[in-house]
PDB file of N, CA and C in Angstrom:
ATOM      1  N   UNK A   1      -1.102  23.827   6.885  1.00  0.00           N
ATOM      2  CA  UNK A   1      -1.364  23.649   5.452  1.00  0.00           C
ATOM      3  C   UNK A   1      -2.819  23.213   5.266  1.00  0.00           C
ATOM      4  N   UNK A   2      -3.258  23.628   4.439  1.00  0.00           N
ATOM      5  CA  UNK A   2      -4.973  23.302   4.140  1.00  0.00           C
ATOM      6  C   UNK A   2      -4.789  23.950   2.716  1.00  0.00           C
ATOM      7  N   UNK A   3      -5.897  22.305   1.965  1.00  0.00           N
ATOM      8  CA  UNK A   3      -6.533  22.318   0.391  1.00  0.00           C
ATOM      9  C   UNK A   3      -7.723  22.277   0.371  1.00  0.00           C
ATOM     10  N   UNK A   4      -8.127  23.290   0.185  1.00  0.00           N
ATOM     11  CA  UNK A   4      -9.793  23.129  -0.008  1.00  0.00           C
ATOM     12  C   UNK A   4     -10.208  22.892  -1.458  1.00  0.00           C
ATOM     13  N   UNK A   5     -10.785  21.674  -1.974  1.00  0.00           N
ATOM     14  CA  UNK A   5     -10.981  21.419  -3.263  1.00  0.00           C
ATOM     15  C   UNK A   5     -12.418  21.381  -3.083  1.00  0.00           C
ATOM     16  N   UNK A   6     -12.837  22.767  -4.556  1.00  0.00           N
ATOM     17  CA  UNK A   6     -14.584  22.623  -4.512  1.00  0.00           C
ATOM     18  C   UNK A   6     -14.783  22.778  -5.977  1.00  0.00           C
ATOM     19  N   UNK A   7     -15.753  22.655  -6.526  1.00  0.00           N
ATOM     20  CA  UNK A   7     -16.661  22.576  -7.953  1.00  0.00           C
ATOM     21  C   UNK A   7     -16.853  21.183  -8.131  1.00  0.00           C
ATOM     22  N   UNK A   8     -17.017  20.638  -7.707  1.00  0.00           N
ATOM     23  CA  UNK A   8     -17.658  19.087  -8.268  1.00  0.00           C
ATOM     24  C   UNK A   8     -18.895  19.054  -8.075  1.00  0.00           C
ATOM     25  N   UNK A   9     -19.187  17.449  -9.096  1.00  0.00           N
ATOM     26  CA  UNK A   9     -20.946  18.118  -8.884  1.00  0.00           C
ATOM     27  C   UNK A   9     -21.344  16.570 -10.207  1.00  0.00           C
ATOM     28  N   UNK A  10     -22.605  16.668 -10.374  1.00  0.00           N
ATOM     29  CA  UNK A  10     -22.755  16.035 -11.453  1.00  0.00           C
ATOM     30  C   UNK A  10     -22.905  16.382 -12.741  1.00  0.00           C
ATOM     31  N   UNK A  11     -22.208  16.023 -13.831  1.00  0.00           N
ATOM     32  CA  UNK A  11     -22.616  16.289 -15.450  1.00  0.00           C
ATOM     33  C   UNK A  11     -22.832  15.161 -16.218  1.00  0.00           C
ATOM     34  N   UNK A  12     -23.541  15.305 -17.228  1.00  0.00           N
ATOM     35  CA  UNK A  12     -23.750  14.383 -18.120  1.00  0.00           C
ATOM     36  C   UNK A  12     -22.353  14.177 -18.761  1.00  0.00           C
ATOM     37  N   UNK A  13     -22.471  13.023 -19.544  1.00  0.00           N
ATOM     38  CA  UNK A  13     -21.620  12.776 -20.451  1.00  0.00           C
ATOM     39  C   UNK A  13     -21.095  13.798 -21.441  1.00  0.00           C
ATOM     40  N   UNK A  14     -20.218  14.061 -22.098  1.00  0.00           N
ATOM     41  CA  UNK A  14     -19.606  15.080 -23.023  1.00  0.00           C
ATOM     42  C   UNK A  14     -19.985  16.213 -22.121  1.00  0.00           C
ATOM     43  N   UNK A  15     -20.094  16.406 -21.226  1.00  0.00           N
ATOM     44  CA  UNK A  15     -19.929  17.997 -20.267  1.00  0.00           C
ATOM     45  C   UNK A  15     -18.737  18.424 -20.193  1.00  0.00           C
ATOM     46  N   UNK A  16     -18.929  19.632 -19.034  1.00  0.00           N
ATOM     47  CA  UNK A  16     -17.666  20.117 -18.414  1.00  0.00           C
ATOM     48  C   UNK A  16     -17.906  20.273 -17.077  1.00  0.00           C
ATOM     49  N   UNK A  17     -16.725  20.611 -16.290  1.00  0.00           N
ATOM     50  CA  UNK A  17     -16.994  20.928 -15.220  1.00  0.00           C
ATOM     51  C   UNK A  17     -15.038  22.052 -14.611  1.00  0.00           C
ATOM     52  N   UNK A  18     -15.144  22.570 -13.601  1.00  0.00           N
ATOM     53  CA  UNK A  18     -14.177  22.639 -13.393  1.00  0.00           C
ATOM     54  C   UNK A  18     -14.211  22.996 -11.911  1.00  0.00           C
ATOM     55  N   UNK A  19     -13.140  22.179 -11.113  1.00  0.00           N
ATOM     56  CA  UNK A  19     -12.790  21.890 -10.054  1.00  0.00           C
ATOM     57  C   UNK A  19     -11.741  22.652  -9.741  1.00  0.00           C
ATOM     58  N   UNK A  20     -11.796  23.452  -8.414  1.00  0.00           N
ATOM     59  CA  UNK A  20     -10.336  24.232  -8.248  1.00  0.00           C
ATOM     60  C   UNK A  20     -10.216  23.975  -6.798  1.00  0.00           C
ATOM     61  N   UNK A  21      -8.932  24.327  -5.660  1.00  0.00           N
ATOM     62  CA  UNK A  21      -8.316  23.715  -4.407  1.00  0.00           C
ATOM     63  C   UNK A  21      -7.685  24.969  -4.406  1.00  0.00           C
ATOM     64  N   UNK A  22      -8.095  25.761  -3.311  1.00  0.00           N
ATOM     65  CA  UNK A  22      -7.856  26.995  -2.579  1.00  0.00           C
ATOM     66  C   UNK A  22      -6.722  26.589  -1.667  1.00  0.00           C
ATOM     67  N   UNK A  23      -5.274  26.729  -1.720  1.00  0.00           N
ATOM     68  CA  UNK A  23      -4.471  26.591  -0.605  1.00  0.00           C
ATOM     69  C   UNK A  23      -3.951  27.999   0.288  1.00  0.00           C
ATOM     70  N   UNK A  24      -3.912  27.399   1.450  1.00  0.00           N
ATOM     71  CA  UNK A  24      -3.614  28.447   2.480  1.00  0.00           C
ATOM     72  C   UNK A  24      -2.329  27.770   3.403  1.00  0.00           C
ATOM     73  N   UNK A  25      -1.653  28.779   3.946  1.00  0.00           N
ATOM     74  CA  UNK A  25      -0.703  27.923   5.715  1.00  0.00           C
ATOM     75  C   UNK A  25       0.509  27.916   4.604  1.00  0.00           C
ATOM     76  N   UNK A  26       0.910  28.358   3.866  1.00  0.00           N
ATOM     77  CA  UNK A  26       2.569  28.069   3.024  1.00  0.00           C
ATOM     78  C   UNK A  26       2.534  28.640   1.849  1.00  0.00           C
ATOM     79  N   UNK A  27       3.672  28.755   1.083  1.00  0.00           N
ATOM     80  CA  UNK A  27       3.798  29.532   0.244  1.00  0.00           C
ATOM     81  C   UNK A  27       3.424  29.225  -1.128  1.00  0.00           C
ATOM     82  N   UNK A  28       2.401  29.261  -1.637  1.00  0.00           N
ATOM     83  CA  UNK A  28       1.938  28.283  -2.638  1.00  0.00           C
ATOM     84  C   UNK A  28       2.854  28.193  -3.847  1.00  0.00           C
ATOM     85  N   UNK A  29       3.138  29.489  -4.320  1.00  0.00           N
ATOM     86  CA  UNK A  29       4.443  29.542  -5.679  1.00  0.00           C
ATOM     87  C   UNK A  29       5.785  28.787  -5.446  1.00  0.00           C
ATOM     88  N   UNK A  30       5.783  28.546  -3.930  1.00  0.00           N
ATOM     89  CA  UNK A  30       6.580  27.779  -4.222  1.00  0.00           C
ATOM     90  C   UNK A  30       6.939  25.776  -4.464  1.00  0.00           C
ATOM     91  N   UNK A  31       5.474  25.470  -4.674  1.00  0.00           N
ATOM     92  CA  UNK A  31       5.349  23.760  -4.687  1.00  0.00           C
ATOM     93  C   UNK A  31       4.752  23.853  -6.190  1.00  0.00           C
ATOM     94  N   UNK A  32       4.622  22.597  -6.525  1.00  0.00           N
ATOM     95  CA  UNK A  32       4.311  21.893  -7.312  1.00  0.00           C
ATOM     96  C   UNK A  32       2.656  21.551  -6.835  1.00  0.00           C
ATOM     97  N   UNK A  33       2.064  21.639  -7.617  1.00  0.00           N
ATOM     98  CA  UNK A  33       0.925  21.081  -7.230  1.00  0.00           C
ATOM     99  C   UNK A  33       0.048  20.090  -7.910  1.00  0.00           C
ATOM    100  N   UNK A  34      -0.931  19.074  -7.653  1.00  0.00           N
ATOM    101  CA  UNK A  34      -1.571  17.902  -8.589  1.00  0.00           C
ATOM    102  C   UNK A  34      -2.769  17.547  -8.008  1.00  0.00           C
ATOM    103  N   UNK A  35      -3.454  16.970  -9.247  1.00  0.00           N
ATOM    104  CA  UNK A  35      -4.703  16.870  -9.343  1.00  0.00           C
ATOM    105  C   UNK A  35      -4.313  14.661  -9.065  1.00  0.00           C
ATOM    106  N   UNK A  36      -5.493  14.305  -7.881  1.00  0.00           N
ATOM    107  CA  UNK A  36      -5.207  12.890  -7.936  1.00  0.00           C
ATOM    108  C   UNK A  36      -7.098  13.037  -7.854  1.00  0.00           C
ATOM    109  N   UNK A  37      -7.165  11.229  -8.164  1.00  0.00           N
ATOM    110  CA  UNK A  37      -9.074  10.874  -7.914  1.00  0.00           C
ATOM    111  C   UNK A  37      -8.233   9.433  -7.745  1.00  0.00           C
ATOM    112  N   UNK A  38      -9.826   9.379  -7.263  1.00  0.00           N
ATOM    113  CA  UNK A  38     -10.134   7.884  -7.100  1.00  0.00           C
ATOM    114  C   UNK A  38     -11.636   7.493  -7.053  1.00  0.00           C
ATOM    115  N   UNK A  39     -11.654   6.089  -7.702  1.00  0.00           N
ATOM    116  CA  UNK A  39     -12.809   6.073  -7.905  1.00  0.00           C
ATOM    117  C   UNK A  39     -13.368   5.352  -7.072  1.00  0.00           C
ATOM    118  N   UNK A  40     -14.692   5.090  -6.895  1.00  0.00           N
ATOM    119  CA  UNK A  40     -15.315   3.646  -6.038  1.00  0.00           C
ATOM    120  C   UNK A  40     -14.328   2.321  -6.378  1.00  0.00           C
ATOM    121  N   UNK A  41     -13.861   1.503  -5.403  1.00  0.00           N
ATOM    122  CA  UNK A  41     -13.297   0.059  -5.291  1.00  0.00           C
ATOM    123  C   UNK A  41     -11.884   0.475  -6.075  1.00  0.00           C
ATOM    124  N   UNK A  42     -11.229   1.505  -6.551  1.00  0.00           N
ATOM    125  CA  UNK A  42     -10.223   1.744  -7.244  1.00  0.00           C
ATOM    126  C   UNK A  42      -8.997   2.254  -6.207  1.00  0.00           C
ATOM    127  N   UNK A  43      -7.857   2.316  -6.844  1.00  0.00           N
ATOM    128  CA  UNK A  43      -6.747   2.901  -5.834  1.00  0.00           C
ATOM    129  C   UNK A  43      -6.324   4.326  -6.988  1.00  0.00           C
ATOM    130  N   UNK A  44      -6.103   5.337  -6.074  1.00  0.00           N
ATOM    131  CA  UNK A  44      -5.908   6.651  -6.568  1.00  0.00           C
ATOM    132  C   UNK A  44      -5.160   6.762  -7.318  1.00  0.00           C
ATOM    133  N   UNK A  45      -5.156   7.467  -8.605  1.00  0.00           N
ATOM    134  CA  UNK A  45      -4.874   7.616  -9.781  1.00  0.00           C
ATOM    135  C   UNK A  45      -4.094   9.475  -9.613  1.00  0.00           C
ATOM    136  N   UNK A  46      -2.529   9.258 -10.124  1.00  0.00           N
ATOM    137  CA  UNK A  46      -2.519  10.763 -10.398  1.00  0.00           C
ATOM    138  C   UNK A  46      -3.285  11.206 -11.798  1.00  0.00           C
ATOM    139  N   UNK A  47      -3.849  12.500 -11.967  1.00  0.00           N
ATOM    140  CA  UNK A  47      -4.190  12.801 -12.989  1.00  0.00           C
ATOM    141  C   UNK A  47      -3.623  13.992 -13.805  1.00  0.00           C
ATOM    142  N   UNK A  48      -3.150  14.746 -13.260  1.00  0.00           N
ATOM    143  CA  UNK A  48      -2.647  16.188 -13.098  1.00  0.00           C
ATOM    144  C   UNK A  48      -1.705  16.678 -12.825  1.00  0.00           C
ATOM    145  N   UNK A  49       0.089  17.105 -12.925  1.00  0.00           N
ATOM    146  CA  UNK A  49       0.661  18.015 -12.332  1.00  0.00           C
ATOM    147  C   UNK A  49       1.177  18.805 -12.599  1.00  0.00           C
ATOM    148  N   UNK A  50       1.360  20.351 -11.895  1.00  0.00           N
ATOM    149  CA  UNK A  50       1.672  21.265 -12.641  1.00  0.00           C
ATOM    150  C   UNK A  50       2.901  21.847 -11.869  1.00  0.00           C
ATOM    151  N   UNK A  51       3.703  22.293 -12.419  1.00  0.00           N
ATOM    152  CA  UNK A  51       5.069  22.912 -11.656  1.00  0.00           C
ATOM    153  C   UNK A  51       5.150  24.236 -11.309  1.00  0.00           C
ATOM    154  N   UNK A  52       5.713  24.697 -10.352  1.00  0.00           N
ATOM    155  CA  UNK A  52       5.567  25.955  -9.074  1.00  0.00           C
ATOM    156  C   UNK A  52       5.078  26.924 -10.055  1.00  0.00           C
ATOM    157  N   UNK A  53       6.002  27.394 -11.429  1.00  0.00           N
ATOM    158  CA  UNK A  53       5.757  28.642 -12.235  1.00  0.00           C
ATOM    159  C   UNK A  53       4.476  28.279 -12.997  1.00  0.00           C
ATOM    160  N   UNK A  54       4.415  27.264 -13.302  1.00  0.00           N
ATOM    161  CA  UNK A  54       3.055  26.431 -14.168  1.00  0.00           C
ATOM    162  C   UNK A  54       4.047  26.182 -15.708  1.00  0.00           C
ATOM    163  N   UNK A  55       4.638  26.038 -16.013  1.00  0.00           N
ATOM    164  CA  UNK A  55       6.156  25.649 -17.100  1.00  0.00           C
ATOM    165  C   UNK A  55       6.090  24.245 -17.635  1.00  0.00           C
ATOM    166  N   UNK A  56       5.835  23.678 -16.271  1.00  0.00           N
ATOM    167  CA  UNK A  56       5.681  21.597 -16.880  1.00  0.00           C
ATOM    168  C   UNK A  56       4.183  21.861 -16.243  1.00  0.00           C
ATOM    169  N   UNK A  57       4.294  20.997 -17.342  1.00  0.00           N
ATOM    170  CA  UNK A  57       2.809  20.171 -17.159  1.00  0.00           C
ATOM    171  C   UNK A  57       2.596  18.653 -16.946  1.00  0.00           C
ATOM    172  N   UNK A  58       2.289  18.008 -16.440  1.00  0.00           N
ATOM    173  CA  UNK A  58       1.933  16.160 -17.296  1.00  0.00           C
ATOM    174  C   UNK A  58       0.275  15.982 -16.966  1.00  0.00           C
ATOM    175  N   UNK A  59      -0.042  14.843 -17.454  1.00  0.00           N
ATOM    176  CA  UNK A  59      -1.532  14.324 -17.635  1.00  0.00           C
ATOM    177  C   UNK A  59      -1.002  12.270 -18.038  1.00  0.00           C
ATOM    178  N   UNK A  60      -2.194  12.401 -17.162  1.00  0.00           N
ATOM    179  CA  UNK A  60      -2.232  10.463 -17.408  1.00  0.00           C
ATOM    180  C   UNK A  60      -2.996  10.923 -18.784  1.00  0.00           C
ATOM    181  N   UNK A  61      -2.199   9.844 -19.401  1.00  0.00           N
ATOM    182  CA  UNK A  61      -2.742   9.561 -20.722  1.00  0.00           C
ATOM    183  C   UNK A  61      -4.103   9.915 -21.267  1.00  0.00           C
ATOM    184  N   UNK A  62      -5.160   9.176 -20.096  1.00  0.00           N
ATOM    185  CA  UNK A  62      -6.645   8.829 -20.269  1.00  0.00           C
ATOM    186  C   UNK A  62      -6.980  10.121 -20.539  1.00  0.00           C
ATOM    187  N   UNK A  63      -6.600  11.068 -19.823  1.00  0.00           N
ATOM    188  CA  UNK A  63      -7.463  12.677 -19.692  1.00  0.00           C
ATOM    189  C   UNK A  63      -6.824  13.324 -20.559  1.00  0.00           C
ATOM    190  N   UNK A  64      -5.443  13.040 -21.317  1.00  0.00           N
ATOM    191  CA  UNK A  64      -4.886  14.153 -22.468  1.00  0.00           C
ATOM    192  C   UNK A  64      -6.007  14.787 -23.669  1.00  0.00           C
ATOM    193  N   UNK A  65      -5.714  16.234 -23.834  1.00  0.00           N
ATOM    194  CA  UNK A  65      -6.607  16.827 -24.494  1.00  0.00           C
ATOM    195  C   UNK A  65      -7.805  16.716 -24.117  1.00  0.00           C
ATOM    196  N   UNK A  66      -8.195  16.628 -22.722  1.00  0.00           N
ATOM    197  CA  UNK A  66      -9.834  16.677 -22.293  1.00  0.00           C
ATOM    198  C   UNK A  66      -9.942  17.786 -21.361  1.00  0.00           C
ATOM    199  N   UNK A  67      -8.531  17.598 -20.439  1.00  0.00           N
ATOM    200  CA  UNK A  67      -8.071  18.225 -19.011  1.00  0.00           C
ATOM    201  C   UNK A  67      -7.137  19.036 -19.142  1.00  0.00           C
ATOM    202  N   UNK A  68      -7.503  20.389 -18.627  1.00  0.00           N
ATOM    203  CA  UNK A  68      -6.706  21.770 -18.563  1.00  0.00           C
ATOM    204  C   UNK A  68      -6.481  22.006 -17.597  1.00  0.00           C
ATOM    205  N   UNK A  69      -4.477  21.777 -16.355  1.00  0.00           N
ATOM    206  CA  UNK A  69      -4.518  21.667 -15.146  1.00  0.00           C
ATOM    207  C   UNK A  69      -4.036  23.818 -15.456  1.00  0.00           C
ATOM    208  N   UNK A  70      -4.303  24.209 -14.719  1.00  0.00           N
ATOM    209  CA  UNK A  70      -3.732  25.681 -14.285  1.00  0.00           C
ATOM    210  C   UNK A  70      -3.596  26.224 -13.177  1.00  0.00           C
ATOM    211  N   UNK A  71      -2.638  26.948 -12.397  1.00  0.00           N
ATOM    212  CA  UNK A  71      -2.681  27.837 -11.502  1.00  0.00           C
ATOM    213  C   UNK A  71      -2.829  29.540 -11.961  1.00  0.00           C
ATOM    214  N   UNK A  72      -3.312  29.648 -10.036  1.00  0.00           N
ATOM    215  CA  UNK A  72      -2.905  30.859 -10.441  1.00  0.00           C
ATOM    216  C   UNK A  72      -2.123  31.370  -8.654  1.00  0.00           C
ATOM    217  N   UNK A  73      -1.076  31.674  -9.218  1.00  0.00           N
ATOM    218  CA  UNK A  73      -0.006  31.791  -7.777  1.00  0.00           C
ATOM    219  C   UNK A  73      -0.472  33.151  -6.953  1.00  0.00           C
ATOM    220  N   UNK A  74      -1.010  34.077  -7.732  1.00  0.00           N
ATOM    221  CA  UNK A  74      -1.769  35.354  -7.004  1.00  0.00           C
ATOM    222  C   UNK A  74      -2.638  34.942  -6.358  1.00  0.00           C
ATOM    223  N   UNK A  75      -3.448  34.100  -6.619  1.00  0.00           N
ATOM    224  CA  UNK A  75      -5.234  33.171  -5.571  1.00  0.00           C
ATOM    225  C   UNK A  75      -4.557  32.418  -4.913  1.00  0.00           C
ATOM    226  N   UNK A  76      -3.582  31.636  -5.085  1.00  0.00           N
ATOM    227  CA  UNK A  76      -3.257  30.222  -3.911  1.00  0.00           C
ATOM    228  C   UNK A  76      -3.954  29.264  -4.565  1.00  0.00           C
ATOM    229  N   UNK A  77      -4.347  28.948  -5.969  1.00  0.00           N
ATOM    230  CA  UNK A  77      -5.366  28.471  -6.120  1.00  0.00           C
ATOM    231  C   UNK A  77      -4.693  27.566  -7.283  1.00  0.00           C
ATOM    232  N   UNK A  78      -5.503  26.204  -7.510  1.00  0.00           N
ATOM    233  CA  UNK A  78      -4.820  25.443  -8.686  1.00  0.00           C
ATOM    234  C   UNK A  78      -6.354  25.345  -9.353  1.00  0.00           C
ATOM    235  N   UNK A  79      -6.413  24.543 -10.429  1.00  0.00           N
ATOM    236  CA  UNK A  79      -7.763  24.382 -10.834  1.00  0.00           C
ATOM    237  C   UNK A  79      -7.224  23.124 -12.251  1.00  0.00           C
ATOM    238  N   UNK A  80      -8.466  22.539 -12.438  1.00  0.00           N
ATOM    239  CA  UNK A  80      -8.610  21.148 -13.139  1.00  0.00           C
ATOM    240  C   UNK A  80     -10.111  21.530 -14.114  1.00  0.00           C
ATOM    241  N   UNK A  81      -9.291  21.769 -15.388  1.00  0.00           N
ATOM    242  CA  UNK A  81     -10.724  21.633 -16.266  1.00  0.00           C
ATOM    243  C   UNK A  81     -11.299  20.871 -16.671  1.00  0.00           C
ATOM    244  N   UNK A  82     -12.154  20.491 -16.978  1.00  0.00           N
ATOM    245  CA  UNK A  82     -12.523  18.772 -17.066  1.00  0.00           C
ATOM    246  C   UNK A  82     -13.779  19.496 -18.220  1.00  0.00           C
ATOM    247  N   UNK A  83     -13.298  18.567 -19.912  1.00  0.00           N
ATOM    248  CA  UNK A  83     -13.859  18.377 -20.628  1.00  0.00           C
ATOM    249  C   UNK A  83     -14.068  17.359 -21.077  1.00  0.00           C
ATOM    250  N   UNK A  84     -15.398  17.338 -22.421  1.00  0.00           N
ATOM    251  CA  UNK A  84     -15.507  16.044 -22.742  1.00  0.00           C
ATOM    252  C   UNK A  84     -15.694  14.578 -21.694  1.00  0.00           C
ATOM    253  N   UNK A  85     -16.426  15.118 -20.733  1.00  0.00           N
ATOM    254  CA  UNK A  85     -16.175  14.028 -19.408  1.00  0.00           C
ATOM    255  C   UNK A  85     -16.805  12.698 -19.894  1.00  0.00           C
ATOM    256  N   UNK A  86     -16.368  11.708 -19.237  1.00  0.00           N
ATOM    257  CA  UNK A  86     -16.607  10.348 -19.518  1.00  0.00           C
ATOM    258  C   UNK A  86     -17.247   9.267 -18.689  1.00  0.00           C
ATOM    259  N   UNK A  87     -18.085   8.480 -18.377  1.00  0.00           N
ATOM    260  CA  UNK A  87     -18.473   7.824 -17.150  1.00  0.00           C
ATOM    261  C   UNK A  87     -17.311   7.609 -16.289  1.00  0.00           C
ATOM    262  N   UNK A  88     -16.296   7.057 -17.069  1.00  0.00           N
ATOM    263  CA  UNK A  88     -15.570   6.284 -16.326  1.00  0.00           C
ATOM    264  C   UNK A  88     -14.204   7.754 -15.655  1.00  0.00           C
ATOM    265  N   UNK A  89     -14.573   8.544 -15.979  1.00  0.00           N
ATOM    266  CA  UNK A  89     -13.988   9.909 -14.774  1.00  0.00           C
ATOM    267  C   UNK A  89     -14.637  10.312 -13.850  1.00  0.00           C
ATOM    268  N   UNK A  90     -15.871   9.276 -13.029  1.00  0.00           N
ATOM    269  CA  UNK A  90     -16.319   9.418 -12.080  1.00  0.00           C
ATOM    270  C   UNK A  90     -15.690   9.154 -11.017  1.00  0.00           C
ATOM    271  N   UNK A  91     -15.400  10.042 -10.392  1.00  0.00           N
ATOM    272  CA  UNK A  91     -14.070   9.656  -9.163  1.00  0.00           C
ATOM    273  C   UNK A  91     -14.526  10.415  -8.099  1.00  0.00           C
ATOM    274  N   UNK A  92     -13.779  10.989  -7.253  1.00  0.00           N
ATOM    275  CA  UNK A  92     -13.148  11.520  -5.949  1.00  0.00           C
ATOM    276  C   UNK A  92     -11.919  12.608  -6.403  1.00  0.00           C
ATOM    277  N   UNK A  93     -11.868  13.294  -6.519  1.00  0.00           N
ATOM    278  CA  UNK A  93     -10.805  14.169  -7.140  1.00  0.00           C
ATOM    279  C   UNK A  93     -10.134  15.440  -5.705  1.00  0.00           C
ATOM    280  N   UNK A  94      -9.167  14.925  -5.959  1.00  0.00           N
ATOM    281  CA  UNK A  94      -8.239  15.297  -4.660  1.00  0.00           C
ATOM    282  C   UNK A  94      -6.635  16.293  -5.285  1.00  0.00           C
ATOM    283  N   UNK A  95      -6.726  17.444  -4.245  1.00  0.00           N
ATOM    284  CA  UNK A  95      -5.366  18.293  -5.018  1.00  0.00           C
ATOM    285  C   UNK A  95      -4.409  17.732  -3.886  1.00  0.00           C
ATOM    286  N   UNK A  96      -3.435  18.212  -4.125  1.00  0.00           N
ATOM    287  CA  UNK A  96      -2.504  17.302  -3.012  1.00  0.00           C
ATOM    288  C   UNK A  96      -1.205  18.504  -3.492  1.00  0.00           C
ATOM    289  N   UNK A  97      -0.574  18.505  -2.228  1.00  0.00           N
ATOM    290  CA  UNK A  97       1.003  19.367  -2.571  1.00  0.00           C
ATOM    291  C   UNK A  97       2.357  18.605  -3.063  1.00  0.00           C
ATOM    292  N   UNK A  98       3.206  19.059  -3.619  1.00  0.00           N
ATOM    293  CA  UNK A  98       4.399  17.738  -3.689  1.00  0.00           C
ATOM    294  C   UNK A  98       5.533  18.721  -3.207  1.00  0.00           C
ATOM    295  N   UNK A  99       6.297  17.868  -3.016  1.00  0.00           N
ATOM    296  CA  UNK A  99       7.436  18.150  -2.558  1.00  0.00           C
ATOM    297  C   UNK A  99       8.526  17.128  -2.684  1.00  0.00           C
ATOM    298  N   UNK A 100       9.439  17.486  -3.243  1.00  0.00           N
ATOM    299  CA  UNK A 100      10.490  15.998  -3.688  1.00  0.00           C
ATOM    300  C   UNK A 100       9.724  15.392  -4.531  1.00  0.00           C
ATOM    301  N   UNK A 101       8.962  15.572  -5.165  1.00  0.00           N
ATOM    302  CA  UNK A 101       8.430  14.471  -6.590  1.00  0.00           C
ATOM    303  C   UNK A 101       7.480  13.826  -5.430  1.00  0.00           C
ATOM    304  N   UNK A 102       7.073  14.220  -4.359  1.00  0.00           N
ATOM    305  CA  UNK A 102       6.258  13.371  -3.702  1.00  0.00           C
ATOM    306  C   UNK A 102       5.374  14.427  -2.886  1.00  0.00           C
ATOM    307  N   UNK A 103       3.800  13.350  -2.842  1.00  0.00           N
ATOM    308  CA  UNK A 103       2.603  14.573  -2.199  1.00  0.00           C
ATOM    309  C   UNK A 103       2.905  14.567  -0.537  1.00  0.00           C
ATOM    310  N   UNK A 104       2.883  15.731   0.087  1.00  0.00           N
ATOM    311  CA  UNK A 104       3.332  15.667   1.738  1.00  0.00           C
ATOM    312  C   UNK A 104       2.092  16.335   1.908  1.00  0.00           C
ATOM    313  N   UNK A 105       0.752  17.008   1.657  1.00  0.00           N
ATOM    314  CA  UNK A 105      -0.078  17.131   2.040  1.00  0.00           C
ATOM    315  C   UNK A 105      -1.535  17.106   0.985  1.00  0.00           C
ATOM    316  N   UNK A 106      -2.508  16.214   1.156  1.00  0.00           N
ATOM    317  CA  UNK A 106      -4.050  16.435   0.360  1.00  0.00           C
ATOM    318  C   UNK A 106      -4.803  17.090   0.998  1.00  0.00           C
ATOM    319  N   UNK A 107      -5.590  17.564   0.121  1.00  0.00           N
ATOM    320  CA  UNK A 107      -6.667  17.879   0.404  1.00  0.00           C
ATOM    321  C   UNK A 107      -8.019  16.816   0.895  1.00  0.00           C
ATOM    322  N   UNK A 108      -9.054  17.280   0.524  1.00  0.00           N
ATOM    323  CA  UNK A 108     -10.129  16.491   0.985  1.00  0.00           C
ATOM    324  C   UNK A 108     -10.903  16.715  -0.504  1.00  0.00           C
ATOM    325  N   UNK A 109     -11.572  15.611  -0.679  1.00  0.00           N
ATOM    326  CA  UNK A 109     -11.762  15.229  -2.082  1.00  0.00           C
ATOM    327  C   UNK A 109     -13.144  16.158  -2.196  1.00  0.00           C
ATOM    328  N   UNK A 110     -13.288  16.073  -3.906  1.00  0.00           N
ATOM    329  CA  UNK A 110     -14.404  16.513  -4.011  1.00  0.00           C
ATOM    330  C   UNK A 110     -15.153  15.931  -5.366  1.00  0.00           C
ATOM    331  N   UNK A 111     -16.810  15.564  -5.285  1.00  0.00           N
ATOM    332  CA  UNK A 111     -16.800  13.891  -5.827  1.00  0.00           C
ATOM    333  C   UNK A 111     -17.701  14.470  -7.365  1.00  0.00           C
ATOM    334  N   UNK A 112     -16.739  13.821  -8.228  1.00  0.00           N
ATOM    335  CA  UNK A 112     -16.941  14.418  -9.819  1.00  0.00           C
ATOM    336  C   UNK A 112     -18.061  13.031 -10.642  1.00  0.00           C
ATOM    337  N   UNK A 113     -19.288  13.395 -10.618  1.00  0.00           N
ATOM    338  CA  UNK A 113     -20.093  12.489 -11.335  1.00  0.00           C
ATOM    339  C   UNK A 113     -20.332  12.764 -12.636  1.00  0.00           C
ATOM    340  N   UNK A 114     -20.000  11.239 -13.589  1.00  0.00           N
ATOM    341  CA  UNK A 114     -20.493  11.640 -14.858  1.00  0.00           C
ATOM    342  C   UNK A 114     -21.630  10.358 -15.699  1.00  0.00           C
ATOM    343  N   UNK A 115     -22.932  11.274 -15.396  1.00  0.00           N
ATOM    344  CA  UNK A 115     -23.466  10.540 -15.936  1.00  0.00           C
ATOM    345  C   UNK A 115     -25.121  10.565 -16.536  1.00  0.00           C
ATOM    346  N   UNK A 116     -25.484   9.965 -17.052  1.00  0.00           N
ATOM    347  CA  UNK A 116     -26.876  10.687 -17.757  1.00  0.00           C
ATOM    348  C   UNK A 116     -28.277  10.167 -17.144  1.00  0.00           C
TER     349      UNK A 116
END
């Protein structure tokens, strides 16, 4: 199993950016997949999850109406839109697989700066 999570980068405030996690080694349509970060001195935050068909959605509160999670089950690929960004969504942003309501494999982060 391997997540390759890439597009991060730095933006100013009120930017965008969008981050996507290439999976390979399993069948991707069939998991659940989610967007987690973490920030400096913080403990990881889910932000994101989306269900095998893409049908459910959820979002932590903080990012509702900013963040557009989507797959696409033809690429292997999930992706995290990130609008309206905020200082404090400067994180580490990590896709991770679930299984049972729980992540059994991450990726390796990729580090989302917001700032002017």
């Amino acid at each position: 199993v391997q997540l390759q999570a890439s597009g991060g980068g730095l933006v100013q405030p009120g930017g965008s950016l969008r981050v996507s996690c290439a999976a390979s080694g399993f069948t991707f349509s069939n998991y659940d997949m989610s967007w987690f970060r973490q920030a400096s001195g913080k403990e990881r935050e889910s932000v994101a999850r989306i269900s095998r068909s893409g049908g459910s959605i959820y979002y932590r509160d903080s990012v509702k109406g900013r963040f557009t999670i989507s797959r696409d089950n033809a690429k292997d690929t999930v992706y995290l839109q990130m609008n309206s960004l905020k200082p404090e969504d400067t994180a580490v942003y990590f896709c991770a697989r679930e299984f049972g309501g729980q992540v059994d494999y991450w990726g390796q982060g990729t580090q989302v700066t917001v700032s002017s």
